[in-house]
N, C-alpha and C. Protein backbone atom coordinates (compact mmCIF):
# COMPACT_ATOMS: atom_id res chain seq x y z
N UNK A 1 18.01 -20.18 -9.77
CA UNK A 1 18.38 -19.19 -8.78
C UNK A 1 19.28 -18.15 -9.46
N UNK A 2 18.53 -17.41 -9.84
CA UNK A 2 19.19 -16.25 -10.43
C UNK A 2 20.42 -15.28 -9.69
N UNK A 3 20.27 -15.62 -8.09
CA UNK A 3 21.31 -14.70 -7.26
C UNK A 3 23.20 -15.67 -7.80
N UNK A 4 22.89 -16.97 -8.15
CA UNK A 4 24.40 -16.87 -8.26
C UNK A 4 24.92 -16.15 -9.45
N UNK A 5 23.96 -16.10 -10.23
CA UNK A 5 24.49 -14.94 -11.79
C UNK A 5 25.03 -13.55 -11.14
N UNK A 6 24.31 -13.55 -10.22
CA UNK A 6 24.35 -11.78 -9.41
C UNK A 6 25.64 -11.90 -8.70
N UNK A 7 25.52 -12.66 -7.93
CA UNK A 7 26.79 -13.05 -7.37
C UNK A 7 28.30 -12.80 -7.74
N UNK A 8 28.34 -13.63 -8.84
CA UNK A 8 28.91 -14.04 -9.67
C UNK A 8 29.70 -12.47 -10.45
N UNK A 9 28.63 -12.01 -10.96
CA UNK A 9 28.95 -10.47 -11.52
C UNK A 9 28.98 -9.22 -10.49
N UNK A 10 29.04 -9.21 -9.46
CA UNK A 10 29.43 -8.73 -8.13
C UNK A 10 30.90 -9.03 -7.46
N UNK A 11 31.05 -10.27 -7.39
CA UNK A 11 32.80 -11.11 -7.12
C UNK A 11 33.76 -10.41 -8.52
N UNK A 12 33.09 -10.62 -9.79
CA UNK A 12 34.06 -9.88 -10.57
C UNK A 12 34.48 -8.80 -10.60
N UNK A 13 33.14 -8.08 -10.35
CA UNK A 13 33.32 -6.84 -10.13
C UNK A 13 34.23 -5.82 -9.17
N UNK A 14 34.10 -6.49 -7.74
CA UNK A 14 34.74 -6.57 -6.49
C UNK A 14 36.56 -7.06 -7.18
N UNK A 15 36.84 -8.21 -8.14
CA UNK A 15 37.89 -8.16 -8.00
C UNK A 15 39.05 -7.37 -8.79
N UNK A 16 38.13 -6.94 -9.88
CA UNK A 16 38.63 -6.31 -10.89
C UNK A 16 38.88 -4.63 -9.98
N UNK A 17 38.00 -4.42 -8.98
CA UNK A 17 38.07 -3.07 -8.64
C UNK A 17 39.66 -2.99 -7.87
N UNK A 18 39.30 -4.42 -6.70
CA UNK A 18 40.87 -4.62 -6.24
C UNK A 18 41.86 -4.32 -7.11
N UNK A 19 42.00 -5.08 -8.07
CA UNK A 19 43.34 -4.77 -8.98
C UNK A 19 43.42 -3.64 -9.77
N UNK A 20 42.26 -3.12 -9.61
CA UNK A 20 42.44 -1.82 -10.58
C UNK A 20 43.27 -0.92 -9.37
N UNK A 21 43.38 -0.85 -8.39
CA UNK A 21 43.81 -0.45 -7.20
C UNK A 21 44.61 -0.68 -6.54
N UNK A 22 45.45 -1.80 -6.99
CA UNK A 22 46.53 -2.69 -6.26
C UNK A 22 46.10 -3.28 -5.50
N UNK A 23 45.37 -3.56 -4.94
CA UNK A 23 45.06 -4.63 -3.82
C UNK A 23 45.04 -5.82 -3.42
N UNK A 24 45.53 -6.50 -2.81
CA UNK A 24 45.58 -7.67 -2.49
C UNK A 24 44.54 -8.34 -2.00
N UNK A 25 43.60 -7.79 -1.73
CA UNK A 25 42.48 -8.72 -1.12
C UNK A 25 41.16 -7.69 -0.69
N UNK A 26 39.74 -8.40 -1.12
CA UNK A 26 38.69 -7.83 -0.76
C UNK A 26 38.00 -7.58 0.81
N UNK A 27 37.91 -6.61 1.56
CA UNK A 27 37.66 -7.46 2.81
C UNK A 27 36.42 -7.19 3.40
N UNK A 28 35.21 -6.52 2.04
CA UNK A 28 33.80 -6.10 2.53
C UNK A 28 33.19 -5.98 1.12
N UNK A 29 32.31 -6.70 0.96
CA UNK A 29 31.27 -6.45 0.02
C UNK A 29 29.92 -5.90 0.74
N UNK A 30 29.29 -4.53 -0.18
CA UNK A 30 28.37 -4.51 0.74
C UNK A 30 27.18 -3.92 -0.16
N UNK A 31 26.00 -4.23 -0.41
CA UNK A 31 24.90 -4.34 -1.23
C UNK A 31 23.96 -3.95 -0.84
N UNK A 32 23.03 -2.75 -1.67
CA UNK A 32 21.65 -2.66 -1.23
C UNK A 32 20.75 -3.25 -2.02
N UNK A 33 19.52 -3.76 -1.52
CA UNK A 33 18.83 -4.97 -2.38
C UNK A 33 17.53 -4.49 -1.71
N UNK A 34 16.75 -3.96 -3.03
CA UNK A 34 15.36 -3.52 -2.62
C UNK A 34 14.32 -4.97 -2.53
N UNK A 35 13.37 -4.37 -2.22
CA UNK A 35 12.15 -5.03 -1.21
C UNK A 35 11.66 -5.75 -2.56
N UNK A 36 11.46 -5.07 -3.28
CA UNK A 36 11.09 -5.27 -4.63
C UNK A 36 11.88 -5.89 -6.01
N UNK A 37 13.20 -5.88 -5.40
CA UNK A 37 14.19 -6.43 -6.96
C UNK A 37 14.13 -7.75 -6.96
N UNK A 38 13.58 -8.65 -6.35
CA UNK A 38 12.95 -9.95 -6.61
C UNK A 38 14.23 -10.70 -6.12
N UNK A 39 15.59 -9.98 -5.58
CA UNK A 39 16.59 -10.79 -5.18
C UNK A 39 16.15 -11.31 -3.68
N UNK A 40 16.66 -12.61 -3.29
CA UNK A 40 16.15 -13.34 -2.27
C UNK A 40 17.99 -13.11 -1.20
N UNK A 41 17.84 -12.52 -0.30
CA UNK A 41 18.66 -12.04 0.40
C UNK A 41 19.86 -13.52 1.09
N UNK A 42 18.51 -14.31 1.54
CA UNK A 42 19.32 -15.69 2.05
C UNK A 42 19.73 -16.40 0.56
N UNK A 43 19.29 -16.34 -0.49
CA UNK A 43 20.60 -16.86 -1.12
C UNK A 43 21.04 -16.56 -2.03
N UNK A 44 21.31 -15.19 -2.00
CA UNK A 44 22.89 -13.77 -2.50
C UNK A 44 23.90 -14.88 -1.12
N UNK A 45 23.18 -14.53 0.01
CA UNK A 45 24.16 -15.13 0.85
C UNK A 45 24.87 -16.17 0.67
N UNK A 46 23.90 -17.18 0.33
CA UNK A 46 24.22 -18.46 0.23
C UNK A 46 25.02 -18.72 -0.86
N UNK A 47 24.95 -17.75 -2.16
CA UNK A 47 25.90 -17.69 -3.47
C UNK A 47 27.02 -17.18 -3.48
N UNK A 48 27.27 -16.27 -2.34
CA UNK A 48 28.16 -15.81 -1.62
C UNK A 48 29.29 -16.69 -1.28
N UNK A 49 28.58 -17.28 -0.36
CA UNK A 49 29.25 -18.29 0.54
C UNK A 49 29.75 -19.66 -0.22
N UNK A 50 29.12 -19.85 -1.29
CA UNK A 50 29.69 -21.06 -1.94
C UNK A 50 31.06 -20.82 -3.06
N UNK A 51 30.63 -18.69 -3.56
CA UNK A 51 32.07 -18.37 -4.58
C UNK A 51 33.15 -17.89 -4.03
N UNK A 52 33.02 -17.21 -3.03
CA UNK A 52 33.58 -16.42 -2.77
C UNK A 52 35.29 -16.71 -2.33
N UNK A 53 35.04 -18.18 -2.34
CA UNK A 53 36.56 -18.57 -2.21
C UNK A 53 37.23 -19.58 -3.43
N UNK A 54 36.41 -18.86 -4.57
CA UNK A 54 36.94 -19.37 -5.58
C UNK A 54 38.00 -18.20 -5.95
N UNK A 55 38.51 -17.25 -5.69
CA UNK A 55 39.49 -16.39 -5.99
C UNK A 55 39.86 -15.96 -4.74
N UNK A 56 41.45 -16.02 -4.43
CA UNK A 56 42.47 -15.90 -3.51
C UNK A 56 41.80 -14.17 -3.18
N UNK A 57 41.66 -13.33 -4.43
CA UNK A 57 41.21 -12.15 -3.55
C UNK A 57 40.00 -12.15 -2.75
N UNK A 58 39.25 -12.93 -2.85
CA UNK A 58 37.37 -12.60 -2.35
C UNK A 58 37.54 -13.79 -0.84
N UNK A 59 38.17 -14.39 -1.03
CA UNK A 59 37.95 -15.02 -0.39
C UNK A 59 37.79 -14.99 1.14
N UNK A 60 38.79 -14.38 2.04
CA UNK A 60 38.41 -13.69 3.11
C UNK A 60 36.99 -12.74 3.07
N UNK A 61 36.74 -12.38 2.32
CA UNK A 61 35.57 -11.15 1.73
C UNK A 61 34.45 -11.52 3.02
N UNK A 62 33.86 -10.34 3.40
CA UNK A 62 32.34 -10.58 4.09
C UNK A 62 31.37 -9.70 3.31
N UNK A 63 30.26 -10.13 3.29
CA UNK A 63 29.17 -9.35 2.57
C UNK A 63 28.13 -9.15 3.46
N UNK A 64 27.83 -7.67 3.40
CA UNK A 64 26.21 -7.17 4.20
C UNK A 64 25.76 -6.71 2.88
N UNK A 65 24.57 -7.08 3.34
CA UNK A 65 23.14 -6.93 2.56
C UNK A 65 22.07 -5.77 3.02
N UNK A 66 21.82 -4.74 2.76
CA UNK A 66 21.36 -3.86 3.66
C UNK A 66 19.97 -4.08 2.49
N UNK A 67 19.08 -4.21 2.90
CA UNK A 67 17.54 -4.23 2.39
C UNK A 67 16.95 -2.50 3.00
N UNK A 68 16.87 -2.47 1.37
CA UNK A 68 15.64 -1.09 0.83
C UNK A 68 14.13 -1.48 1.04
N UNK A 69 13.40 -0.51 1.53
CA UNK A 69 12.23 -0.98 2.08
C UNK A 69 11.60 0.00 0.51
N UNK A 70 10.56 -0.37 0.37
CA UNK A 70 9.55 0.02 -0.95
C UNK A 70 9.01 1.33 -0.59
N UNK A 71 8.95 2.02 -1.54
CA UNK A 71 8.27 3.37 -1.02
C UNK A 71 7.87 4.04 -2.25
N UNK A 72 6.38 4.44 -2.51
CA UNK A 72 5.27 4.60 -3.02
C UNK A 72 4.98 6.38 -3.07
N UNK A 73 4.20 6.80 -4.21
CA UNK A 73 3.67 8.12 -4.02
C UNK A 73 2.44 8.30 -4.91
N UNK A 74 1.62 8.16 -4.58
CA UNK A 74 -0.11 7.95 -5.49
C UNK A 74 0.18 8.86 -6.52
N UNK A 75 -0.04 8.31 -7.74
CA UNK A 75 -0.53 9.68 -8.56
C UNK A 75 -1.58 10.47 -8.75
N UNK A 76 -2.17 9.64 -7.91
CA UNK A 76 -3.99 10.33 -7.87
C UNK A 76 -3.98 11.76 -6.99
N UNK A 77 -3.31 11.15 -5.59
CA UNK A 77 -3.49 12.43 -4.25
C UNK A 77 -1.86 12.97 -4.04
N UNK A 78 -0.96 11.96 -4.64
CA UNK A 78 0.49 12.89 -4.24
C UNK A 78 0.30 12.48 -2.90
N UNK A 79 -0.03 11.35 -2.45
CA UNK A 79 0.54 11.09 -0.80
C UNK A 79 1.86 9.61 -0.91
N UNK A 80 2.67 9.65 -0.38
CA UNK A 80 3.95 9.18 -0.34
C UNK A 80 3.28 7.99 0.89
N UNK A 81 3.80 6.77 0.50
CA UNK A 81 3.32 5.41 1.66
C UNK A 81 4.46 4.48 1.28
N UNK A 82 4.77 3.51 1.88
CA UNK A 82 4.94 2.12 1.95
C UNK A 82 3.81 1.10 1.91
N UNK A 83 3.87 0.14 0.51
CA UNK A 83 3.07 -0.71 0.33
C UNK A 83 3.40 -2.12 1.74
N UNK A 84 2.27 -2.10 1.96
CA UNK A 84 2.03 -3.52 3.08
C UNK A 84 2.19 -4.77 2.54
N UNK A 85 1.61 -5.00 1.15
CA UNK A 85 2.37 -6.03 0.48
C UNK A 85 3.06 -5.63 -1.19
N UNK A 86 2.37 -6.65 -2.13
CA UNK A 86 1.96 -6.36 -3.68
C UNK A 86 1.33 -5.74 -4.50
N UNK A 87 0.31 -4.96 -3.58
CA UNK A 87 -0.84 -4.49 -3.98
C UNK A 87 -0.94 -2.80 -3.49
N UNK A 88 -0.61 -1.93 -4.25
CA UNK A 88 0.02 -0.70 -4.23
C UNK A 88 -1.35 0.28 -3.92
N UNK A 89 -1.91 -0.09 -3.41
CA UNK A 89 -3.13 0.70 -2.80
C UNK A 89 -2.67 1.92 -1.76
N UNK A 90 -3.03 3.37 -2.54
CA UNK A 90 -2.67 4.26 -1.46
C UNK A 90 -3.55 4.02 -0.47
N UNK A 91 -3.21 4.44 0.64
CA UNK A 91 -3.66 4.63 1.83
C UNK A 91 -4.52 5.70 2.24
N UNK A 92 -4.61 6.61 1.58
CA UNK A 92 -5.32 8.16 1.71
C UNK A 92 -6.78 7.64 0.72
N UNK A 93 -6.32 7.57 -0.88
CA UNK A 93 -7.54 7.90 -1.30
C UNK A 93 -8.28 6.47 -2.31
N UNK A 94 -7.41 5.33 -2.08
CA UNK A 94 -7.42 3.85 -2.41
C UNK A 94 -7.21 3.88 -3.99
N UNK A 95 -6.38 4.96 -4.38
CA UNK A 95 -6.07 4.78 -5.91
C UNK A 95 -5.04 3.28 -6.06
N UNK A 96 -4.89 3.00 -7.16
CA UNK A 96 -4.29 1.66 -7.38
C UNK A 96 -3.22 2.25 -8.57
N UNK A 97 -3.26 3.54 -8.49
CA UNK A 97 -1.93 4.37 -9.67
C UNK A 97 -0.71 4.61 -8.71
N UNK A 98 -0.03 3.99 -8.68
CA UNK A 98 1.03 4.18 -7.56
C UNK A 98 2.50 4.25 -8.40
N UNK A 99 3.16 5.44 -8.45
CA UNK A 99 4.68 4.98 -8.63
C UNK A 99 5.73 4.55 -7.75
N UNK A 100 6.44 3.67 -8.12
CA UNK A 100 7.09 3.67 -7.21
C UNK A 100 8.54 3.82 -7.44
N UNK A 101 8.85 4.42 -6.37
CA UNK A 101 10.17 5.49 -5.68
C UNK A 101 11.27 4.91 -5.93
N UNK A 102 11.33 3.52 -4.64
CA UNK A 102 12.57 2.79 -4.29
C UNK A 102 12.11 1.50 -4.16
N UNK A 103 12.76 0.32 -3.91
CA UNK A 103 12.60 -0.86 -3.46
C UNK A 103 13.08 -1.46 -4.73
N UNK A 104 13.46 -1.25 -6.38
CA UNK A 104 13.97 -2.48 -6.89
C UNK A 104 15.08 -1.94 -7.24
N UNK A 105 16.10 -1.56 -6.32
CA UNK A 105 17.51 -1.50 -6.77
C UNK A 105 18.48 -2.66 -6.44
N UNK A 106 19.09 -2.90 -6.89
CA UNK A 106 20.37 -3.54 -6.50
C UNK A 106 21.33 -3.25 -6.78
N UNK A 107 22.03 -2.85 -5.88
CA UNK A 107 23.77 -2.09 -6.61
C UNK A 107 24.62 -2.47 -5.39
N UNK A 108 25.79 -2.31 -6.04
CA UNK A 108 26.73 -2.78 -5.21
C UNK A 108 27.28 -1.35 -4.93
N UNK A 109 27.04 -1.09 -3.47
CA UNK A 109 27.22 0.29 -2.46
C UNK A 109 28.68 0.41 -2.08
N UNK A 110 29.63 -0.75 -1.54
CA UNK A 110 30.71 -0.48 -0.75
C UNK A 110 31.83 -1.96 -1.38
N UNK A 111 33.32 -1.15 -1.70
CA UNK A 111 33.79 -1.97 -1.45
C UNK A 111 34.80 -1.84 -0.66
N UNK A 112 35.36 -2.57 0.66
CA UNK A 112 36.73 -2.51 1.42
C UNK A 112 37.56 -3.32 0.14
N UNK A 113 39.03 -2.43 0.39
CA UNK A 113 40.13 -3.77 -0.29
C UNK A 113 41.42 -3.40 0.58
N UNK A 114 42.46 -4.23 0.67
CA UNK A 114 43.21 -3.69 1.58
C UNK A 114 44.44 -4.94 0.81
């Protein structure tokens, strides 16, 4: 399970930002995690929930997960879609040349510290 590595380098990240800042404590982690970055949302959570009170700062911490939906633009016709699954088939002209836009990011978007 690759999300507690993620995890893991997210909590540091989060705490090092606190102290770079003075802060005493984290009180929002908040993440966008595309459709596509192969991260499994229930367990970021769940890796979450098992570190996050391994350091006095994170520990109160809550984390939202806001999921990026995938989004596509043929190179054949230049028409812009959302794939239905894996299989990047435009919708206009059934090319299978598809770039795609958004859906494998993961970054860490927000942090509260207080």
């Amino acid at each position: 399970m690759h999300e507690v590595g993620l995890m893991k380098s997210i909590l540091e990240i989060a705490v090092a930002e606190a102290s770079r800042v003075g802060a005493a404590r984290v009180g929002l982690i908040r993440v966008r995690a595309g459709t596509l970055s192969g991260v499994v949302p229930a367990a970021l959570e769940f890796a979450f929930d098992a570190m996050r009170g391994e350091n006095p700062v994170t520990a109160g911490a809550r984390l939202q997960i806001d999921p990026v939906a995938a989004a596509c633009r043929c190179r054949n016709c230049g028409a812009g879609f959302t794939p239905a699954d894996f299989v990047f088939a435009c919708p206009r002209c059934r090319s299978l040349d598809a770039e795609i836009l958004r859906g494998r990011e993961l970054e860490l978007s927000q942090l509260e510290v207080n």
